[in-house]
PDB file of N, CA and C in Angstrom:
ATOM      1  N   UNK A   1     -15.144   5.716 -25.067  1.00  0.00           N
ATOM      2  CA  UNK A   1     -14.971   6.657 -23.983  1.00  0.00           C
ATOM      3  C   UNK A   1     -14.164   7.857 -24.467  1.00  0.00           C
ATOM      4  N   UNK A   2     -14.487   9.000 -23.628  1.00  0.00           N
ATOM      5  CA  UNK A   2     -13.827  10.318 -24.243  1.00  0.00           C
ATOM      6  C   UNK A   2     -12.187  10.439 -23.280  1.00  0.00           C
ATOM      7  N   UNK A   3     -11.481  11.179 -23.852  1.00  0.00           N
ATOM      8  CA  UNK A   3     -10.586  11.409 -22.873  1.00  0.00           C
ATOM      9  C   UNK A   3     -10.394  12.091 -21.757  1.00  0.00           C
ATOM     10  N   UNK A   4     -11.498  12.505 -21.489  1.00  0.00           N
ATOM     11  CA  UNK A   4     -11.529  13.023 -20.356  1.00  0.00           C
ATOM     12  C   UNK A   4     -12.505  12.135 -19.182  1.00  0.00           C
ATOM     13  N   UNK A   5     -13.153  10.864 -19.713  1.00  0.00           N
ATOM     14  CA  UNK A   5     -13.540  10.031 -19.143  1.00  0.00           C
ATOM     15  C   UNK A   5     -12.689   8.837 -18.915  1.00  0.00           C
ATOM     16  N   UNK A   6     -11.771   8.507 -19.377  1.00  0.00           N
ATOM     17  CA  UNK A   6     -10.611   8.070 -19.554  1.00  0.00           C
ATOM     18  C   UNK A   6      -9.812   8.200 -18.431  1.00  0.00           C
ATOM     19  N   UNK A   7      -9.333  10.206 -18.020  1.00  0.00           N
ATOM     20  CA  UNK A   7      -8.717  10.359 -17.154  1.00  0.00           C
ATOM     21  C   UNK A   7      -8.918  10.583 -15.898  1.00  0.00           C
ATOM     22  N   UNK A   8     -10.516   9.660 -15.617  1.00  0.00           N
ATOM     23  CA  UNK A   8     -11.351   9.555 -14.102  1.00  0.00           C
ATOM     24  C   UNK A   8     -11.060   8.385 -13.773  1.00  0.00           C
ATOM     25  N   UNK A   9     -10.372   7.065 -14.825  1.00  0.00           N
ATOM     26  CA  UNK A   9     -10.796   5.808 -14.435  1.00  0.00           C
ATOM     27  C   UNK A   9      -9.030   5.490 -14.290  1.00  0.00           C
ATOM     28  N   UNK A  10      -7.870   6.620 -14.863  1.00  0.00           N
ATOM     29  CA  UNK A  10      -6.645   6.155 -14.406  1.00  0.00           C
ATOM     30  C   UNK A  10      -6.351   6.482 -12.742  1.00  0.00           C
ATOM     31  N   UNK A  11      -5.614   5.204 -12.738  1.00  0.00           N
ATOM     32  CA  UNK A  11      -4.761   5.842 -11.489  1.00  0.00           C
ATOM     33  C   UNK A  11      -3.886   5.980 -10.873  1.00  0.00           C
ATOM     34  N   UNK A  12      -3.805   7.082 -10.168  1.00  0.00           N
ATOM     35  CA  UNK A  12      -2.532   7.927 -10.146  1.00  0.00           C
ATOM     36  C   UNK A  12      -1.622   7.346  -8.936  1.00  0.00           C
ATOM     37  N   UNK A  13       0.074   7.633  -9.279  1.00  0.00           N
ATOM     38  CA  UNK A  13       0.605   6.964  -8.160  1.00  0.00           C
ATOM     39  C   UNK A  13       0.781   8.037  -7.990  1.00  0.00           C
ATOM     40  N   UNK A  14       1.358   8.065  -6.792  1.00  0.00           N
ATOM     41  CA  UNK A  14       1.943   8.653  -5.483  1.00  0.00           C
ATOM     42  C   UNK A  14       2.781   9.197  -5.438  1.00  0.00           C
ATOM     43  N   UNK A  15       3.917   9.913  -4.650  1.00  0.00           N
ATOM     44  CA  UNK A  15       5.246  10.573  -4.164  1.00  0.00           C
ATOM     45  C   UNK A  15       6.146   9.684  -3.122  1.00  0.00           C
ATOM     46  N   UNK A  16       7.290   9.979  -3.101  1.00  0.00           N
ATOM     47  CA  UNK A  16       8.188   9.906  -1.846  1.00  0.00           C
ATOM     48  C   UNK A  16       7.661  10.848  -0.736  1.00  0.00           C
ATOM     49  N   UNK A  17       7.207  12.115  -1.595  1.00  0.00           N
ATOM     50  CA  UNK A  17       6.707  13.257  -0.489  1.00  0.00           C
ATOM     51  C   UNK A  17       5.655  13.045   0.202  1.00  0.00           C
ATOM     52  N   UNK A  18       4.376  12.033  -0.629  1.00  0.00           N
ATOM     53  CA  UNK A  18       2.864  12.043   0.561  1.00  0.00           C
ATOM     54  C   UNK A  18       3.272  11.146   1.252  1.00  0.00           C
ATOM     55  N   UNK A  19       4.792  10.350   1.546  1.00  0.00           N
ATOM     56  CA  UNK A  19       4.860   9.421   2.628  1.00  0.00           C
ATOM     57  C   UNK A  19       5.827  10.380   3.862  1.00  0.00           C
ATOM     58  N   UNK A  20       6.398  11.174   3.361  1.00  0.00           N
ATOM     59  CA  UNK A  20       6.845  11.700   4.091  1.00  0.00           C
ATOM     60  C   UNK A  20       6.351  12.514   5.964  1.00  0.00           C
ATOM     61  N   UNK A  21       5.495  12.671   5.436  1.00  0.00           N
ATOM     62  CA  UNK A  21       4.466  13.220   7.078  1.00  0.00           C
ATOM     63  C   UNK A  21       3.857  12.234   7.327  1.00  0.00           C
ATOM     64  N   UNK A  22       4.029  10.643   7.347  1.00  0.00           N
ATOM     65  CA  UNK A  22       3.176   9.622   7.754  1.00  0.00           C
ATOM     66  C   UNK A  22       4.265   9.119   9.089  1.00  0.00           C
ATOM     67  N   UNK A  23       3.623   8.542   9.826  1.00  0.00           N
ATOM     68  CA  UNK A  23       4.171   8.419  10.972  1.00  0.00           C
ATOM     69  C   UNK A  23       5.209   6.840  10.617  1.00  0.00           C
ATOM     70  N   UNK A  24       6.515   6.272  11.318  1.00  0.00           N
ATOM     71  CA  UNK A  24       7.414   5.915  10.881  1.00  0.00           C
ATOM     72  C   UNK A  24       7.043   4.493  10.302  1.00  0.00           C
ATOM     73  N   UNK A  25       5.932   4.060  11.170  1.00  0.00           N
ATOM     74  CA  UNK A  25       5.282   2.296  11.045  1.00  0.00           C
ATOM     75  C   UNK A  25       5.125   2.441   9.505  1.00  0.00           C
ATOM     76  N   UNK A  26       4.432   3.475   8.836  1.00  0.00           N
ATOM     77  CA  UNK A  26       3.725   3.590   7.547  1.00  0.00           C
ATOM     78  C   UNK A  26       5.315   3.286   6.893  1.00  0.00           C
ATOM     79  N   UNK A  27       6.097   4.567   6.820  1.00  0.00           N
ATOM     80  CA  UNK A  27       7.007   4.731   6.328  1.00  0.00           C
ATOM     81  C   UNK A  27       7.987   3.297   6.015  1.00  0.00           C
ATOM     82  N   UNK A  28       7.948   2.380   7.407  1.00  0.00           N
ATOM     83  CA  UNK A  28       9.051   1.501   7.133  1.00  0.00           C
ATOM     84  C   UNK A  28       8.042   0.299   6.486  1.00  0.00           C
ATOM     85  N   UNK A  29       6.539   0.118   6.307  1.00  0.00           N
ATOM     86  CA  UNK A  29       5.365  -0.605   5.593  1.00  0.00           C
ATOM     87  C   UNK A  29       5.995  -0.421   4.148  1.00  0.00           C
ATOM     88  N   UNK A  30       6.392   1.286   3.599  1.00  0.00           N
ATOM     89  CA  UNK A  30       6.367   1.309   2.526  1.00  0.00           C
ATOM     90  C   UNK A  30       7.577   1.261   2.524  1.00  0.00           C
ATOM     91  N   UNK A  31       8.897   1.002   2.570  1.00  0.00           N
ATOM     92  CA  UNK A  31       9.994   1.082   2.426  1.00  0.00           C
ATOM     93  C   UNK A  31       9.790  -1.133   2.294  1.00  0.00           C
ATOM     94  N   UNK A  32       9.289  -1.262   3.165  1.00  0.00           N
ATOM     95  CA  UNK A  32       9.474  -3.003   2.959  1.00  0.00           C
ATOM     96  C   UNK A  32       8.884  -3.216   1.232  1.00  0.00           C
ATOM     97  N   UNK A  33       7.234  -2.670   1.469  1.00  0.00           N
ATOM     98  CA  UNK A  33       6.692  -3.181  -0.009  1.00  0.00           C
ATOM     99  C   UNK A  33       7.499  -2.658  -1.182  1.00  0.00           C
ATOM    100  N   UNK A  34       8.680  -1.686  -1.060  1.00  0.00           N
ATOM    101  CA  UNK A  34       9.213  -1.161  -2.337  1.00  0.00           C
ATOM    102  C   UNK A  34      10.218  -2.748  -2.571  1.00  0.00           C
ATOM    103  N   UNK A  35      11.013  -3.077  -1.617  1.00  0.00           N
ATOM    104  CA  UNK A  35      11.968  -4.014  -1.911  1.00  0.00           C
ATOM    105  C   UNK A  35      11.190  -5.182  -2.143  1.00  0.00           C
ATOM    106  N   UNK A  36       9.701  -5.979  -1.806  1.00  0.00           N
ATOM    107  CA  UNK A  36       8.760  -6.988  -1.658  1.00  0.00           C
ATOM    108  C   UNK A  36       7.514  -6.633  -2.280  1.00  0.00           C
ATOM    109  N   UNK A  37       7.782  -6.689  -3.772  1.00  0.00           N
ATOM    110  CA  UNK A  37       6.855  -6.204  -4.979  1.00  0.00           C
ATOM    111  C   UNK A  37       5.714  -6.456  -3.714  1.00  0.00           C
ATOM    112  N   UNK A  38       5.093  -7.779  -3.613  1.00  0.00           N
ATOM    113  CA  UNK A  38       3.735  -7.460  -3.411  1.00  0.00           C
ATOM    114  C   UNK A  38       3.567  -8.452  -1.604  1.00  0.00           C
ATOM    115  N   UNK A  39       2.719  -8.128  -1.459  1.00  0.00           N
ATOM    116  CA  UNK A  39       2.649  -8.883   0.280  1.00  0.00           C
ATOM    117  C   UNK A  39       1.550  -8.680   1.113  1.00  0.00           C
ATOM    118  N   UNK A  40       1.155  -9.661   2.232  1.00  0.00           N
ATOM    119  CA  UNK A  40      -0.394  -9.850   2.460  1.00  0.00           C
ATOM    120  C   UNK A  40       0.187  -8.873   3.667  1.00  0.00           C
ATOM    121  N   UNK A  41      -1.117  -8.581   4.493  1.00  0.00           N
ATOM    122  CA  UNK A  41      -0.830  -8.292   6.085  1.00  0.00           C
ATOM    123  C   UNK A  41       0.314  -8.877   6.990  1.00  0.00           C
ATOM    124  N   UNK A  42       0.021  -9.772   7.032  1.00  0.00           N
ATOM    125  CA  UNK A  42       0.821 -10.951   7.607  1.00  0.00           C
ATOM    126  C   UNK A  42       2.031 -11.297   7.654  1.00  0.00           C
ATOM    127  N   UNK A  43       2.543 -10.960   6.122  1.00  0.00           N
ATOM    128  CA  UNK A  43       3.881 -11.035   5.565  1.00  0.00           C
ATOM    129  C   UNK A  43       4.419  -9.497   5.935  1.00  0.00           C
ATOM    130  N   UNK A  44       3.855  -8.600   6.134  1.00  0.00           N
ATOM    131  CA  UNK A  44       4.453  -7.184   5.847  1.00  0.00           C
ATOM    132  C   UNK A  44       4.539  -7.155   7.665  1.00  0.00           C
ATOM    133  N   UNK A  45       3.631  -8.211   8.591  1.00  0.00           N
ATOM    134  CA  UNK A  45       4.235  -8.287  10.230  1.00  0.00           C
ATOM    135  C   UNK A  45       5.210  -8.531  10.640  1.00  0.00           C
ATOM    136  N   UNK A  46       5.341  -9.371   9.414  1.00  0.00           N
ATOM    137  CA  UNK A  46       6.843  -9.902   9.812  1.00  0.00           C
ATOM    138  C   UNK A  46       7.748 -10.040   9.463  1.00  0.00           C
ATOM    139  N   UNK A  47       7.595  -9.296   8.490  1.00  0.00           N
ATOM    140  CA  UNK A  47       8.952  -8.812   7.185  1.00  0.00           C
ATOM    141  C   UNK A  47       9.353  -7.479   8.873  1.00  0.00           C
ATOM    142  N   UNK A  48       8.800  -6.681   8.963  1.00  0.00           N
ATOM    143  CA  UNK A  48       8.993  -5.028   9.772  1.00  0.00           C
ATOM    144  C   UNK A  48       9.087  -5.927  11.149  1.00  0.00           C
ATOM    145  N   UNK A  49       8.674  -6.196  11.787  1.00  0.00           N
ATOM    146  CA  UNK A  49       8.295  -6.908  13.376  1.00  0.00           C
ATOM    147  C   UNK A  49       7.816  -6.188  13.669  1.00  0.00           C
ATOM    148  N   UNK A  50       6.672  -5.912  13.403  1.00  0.00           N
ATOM    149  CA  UNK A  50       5.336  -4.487  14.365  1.00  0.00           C
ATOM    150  C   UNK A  50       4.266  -5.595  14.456  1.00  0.00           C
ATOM    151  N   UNK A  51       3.531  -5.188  15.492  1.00  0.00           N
ATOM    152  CA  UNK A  51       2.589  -5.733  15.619  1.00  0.00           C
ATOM    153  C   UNK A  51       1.502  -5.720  14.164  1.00  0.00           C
ATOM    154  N   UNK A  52       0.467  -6.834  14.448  1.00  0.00           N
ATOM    155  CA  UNK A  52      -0.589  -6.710  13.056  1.00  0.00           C
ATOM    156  C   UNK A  52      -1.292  -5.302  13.005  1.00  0.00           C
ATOM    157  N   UNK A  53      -1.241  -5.278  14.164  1.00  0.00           N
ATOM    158  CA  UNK A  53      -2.717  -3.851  13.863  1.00  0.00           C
ATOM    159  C   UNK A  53      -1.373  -2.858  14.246  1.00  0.00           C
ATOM    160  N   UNK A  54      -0.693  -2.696  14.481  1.00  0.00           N
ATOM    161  CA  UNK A  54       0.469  -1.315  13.770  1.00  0.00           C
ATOM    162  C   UNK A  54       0.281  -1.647  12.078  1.00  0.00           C
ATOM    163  N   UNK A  55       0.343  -2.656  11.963  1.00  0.00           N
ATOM    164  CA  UNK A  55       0.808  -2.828  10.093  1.00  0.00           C
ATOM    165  C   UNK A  55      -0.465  -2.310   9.738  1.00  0.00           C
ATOM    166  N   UNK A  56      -1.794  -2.832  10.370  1.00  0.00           N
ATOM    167  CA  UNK A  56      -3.073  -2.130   9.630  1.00  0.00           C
ATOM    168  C   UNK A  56      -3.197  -1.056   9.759  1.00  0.00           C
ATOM    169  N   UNK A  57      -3.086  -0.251  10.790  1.00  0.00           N
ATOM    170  CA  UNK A  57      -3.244   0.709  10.853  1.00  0.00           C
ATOM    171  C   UNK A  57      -2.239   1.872   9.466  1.00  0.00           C
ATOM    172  N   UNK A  58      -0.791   1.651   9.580  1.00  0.00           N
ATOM    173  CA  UNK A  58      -0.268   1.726   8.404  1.00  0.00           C
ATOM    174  C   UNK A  58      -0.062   1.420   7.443  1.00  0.00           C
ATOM    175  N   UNK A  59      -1.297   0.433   6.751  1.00  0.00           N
ATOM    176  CA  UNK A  59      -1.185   0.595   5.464  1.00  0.00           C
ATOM    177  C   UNK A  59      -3.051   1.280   5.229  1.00  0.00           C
ATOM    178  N   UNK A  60      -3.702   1.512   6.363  1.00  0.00           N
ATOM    179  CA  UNK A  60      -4.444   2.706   6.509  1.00  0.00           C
ATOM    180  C   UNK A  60      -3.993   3.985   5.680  1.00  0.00           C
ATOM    181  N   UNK A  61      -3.125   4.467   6.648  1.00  0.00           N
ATOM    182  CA  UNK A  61      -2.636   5.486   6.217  1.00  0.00           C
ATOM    183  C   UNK A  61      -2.355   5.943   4.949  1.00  0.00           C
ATOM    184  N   UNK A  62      -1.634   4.686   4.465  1.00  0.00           N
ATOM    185  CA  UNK A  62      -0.555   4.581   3.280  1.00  0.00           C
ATOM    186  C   UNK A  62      -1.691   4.174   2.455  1.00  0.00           C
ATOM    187  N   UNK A  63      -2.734   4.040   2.066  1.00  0.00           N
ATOM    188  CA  UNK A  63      -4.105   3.698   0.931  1.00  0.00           C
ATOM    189  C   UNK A  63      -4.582   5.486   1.168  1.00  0.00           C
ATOM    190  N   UNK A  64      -4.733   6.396   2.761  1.00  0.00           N
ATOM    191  CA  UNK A  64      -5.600   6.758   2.412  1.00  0.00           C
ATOM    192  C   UNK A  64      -4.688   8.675   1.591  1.00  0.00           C
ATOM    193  N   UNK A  65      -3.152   8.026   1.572  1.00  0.00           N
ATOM    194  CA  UNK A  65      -2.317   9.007   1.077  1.00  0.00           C
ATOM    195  C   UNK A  65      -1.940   8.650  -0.458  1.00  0.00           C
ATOM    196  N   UNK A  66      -2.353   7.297  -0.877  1.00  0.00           N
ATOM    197  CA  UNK A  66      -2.756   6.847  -2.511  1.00  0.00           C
ATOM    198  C   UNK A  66      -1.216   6.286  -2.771  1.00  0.00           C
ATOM    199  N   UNK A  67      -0.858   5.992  -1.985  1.00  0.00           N
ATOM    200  CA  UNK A  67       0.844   5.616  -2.315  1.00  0.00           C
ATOM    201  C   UNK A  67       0.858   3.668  -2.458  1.00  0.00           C
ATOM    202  N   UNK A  68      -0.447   3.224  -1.823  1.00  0.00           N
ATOM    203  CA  UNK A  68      -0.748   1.312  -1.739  1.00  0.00           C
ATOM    204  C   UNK A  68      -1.653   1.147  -2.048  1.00  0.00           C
ATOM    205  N   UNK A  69      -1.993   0.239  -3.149  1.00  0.00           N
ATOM    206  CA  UNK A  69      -2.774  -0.541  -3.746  1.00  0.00           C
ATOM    207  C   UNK A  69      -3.043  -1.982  -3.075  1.00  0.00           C
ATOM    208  N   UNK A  70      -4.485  -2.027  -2.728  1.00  0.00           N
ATOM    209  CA  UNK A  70      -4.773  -3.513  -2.342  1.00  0.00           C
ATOM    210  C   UNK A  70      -5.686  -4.010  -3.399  1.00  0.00           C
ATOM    211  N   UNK A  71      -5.255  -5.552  -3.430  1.00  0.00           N
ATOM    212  CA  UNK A  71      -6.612  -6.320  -4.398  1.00  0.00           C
ATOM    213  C   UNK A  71      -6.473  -7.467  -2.918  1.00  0.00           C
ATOM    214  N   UNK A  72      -7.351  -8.506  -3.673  1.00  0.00           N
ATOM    215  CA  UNK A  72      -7.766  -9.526  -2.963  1.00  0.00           C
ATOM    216  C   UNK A  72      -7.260 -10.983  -3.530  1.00  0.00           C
ATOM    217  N   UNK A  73      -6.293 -11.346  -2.608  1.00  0.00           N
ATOM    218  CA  UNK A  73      -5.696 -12.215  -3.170  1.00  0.00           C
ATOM    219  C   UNK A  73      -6.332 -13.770  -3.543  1.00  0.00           C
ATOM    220  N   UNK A  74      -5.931 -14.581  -4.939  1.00  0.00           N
ATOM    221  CA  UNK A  74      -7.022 -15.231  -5.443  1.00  0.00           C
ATOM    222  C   UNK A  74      -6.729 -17.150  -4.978  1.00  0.00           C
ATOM    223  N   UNK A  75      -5.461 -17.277  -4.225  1.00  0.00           N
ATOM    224  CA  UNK A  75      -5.454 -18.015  -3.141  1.00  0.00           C
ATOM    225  C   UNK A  75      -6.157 -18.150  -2.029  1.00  0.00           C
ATOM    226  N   UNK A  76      -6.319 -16.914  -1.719  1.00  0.00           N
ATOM    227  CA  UNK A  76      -6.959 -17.369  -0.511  1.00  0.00           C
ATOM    228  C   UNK A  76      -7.995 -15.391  -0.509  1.00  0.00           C
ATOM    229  N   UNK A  77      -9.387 -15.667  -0.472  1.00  0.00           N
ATOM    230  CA  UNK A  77     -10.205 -14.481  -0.952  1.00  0.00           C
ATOM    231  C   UNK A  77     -10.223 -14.125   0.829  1.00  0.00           C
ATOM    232  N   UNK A  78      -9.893 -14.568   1.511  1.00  0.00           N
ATOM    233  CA  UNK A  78      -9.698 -13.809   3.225  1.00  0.00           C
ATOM    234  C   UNK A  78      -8.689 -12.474   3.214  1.00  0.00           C
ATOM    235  N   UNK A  79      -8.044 -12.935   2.589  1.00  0.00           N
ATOM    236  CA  UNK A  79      -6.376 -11.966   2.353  1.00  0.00           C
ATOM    237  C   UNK A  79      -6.252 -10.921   1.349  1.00  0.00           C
ATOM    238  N   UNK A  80      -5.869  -9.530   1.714  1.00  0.00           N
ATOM    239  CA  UNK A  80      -5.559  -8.740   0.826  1.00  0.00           C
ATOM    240  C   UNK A  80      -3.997  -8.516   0.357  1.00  0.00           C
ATOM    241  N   UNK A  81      -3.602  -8.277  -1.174  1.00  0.00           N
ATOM    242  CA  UNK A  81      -2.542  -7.996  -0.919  1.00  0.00           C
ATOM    243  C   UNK A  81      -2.269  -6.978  -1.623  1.00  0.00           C
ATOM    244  N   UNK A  82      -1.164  -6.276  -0.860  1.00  0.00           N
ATOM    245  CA  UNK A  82      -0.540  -5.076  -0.869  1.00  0.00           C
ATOM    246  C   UNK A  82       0.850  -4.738  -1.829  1.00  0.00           C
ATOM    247  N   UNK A  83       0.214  -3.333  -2.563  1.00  0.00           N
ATOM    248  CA  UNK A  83       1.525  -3.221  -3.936  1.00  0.00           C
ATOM    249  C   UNK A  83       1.631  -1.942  -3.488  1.00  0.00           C
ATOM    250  N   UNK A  84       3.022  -1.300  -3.521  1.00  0.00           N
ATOM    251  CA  UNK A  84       3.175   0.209  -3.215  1.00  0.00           C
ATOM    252  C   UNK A  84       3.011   0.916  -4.675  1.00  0.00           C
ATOM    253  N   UNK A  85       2.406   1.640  -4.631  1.00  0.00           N
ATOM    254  CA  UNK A  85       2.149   2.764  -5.740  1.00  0.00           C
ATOM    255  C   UNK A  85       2.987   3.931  -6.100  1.00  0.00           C
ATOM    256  N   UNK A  86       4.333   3.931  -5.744  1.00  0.00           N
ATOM    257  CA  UNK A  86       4.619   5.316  -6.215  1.00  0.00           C
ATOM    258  C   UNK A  86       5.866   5.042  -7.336  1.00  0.00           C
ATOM    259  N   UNK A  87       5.687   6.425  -8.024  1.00  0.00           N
ATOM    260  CA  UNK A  87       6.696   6.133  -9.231  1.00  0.00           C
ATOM    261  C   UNK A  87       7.769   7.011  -8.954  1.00  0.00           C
TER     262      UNK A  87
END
């Protein structure tokens, strides 16, 4: 691969700043996953106490501002889990 094909397939973290204009649910989503390397839906309900679909909805947000990484966790393939992305 060339290096400039190379630098289509890295990827890029994030800011403190693209979380900044996200509304507070996101904000305190990503403030939990910084201290809780990694965590499903479920865990991030009740780590914060927001409802589930506040948490989905903010880590919506927070994927579609590139700051959270989801894979699919290999316990259980129902569950995604969630890594914050920023450096």
């Amino acid at each position: 691969m060339s290096a400039t094909e190379l630098e289509g397939t890295e990827q890029t973290a994030g800011s403190w700043d693209d979380v900044r204009d996200l509304p507070p649910s996101a904000k305190l989503v990503a403030k939990v996953l910084e201290y809780n390397d990694t965590l499903t839906q479920s865990q991030l309900a009740e780590e914060t106490l927001l409802p589930p679909r506040t948490v989905r909805y903010a880590l919506n947000r927070l994927e579609e501002a590139d700051v959270v990484n989801s894979r699919f966790s290999f316990s259980d393939a129902r569950k995604r889990l969630y890594t914050l992305n920023i450096e």
